[in-house]
N, C-alpha and C. Protein backbone atom coordinates (compact mmCIF):
# COMPACT_ATOMS: atom_id res chain seq x y z
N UNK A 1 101.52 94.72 87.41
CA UNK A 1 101.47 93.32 87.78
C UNK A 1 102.87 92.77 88.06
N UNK A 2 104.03 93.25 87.19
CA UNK A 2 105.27 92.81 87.60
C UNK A 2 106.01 92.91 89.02
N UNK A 3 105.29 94.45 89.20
CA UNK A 3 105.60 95.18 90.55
C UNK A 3 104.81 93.61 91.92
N UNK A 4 103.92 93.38 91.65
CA UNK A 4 103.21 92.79 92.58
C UNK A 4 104.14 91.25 92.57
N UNK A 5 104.67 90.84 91.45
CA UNK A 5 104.59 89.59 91.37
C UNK A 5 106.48 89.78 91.91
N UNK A 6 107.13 90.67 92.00
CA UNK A 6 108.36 90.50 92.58
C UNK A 6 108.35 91.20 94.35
N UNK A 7 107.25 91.37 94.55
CA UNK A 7 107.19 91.85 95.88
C UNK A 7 108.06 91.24 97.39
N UNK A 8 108.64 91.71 97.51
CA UNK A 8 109.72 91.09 99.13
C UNK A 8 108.60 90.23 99.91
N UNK A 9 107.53 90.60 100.12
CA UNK A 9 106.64 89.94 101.15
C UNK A 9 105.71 88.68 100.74
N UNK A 10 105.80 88.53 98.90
CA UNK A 10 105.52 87.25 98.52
C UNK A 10 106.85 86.38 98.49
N UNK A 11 107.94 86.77 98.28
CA UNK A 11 108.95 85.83 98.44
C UNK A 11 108.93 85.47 100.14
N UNK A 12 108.30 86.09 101.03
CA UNK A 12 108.33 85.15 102.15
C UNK A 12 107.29 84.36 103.23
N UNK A 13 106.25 84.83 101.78
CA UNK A 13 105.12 83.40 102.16
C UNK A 13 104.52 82.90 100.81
N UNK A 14 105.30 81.65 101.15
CA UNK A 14 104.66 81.35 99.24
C UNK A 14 103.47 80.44 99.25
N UNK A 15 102.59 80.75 100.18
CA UNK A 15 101.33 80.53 99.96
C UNK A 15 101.12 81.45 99.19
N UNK A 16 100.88 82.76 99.61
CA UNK A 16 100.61 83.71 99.05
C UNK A 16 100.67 83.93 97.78
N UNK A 17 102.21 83.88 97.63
CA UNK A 17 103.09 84.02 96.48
C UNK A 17 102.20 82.82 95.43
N UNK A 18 101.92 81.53 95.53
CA UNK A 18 101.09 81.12 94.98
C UNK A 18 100.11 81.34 94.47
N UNK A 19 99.38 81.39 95.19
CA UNK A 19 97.43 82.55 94.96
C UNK A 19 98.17 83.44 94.38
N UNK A 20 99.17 84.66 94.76
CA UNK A 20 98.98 85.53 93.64
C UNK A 20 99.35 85.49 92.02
N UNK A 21 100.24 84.58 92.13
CA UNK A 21 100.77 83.82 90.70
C UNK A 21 99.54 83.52 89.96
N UNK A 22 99.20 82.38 90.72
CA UNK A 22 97.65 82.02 89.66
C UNK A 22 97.05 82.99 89.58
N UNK A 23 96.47 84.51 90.61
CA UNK A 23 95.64 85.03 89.69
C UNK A 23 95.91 86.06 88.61
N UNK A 24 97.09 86.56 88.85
CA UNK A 24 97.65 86.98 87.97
C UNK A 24 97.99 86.38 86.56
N UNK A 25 97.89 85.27 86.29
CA UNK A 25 98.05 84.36 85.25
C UNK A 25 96.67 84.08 84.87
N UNK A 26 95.80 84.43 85.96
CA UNK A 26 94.06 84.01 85.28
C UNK A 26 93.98 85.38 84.39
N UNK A 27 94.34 86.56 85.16
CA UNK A 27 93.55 88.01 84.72
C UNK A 27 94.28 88.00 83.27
N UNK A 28 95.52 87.59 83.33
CA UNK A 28 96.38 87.89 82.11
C UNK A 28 95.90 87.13 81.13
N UNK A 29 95.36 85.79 81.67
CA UNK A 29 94.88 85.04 80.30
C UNK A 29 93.36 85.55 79.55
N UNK A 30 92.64 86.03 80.67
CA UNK A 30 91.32 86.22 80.65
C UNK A 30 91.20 87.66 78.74
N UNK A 31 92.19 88.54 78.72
CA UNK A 31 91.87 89.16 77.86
C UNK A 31 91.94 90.55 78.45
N UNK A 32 91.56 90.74 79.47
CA UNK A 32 91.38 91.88 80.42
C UNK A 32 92.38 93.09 79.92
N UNK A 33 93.70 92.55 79.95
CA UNK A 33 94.57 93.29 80.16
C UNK A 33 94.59 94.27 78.84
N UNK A 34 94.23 93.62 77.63
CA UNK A 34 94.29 94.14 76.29
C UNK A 34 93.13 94.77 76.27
N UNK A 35 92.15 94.16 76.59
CA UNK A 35 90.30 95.16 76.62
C UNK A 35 90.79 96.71 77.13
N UNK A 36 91.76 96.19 78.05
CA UNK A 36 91.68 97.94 78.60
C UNK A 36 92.43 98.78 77.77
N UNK A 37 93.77 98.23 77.45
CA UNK A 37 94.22 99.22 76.84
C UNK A 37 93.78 99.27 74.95
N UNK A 38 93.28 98.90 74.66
CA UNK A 38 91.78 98.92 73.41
C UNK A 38 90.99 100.18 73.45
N UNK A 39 90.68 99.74 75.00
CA UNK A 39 89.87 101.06 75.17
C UNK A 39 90.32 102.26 75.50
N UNK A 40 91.51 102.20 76.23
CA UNK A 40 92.72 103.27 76.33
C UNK A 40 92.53 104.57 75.21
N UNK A 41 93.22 103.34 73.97
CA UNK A 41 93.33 103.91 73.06
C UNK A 41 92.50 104.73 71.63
N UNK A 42 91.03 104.05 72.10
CA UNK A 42 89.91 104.25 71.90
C UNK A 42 89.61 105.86 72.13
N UNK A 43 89.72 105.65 73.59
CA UNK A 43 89.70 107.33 74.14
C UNK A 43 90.21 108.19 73.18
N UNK A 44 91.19 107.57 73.47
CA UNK A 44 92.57 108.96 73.28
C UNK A 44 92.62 109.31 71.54
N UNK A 45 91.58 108.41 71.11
CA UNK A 45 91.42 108.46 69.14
C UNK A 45 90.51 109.86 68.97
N UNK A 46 89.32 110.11 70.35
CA UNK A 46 88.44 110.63 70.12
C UNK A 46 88.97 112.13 69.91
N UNK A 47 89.37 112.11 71.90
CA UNK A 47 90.33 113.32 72.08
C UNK A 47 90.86 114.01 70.90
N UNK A 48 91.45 113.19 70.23
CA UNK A 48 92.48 113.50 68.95
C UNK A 48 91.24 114.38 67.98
N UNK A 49 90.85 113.52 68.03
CA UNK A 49 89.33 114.02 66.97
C UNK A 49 88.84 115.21 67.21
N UNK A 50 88.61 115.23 68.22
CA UNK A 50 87.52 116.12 68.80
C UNK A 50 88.65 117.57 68.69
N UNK A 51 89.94 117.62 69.10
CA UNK A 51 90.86 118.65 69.12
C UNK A 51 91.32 118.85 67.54
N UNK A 52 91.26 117.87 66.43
CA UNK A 52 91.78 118.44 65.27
C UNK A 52 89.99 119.02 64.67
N UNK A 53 88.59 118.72 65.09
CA UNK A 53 87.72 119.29 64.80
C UNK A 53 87.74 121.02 65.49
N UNK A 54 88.24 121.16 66.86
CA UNK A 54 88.17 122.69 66.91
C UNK A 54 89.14 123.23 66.26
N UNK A 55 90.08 122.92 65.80
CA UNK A 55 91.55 123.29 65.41
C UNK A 55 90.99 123.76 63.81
N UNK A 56 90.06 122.96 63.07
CA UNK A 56 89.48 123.43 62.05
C UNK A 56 88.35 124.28 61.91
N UNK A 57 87.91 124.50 63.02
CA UNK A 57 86.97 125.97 62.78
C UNK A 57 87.43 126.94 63.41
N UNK A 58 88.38 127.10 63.51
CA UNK A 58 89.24 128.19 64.11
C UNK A 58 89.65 129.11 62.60
């Protein structure tokens, strides 16, 4: 999102540059951003799991 929000081609239409500000400030407020990486990390708990369960019947 940082990448988007310093982009050369919104600094030279700030309509744009507007709309994308706000929605970037909606998605960020919305929760979104944390749901995902929640679930990110969710994954990557299982993975863990699932590899120290073969690691023990070995």
């Amino acid at each position: 999102m940082v990448r988007i929000s310093r982009s050369a081609l919104l600094n030279c239409f700030p309509g744009l540059n507007r709309i994308t500000m706000s929605l970037l400030y909606t998605i960020s407020k919305s929760g979104l951003p944390a749901s995902v990486y929640l679930f990110s990390k969710e994954s990557s708990e299982k993975q863990i799991e699932k590899q120290i369960e073969i690691e023990k019947q070995k």
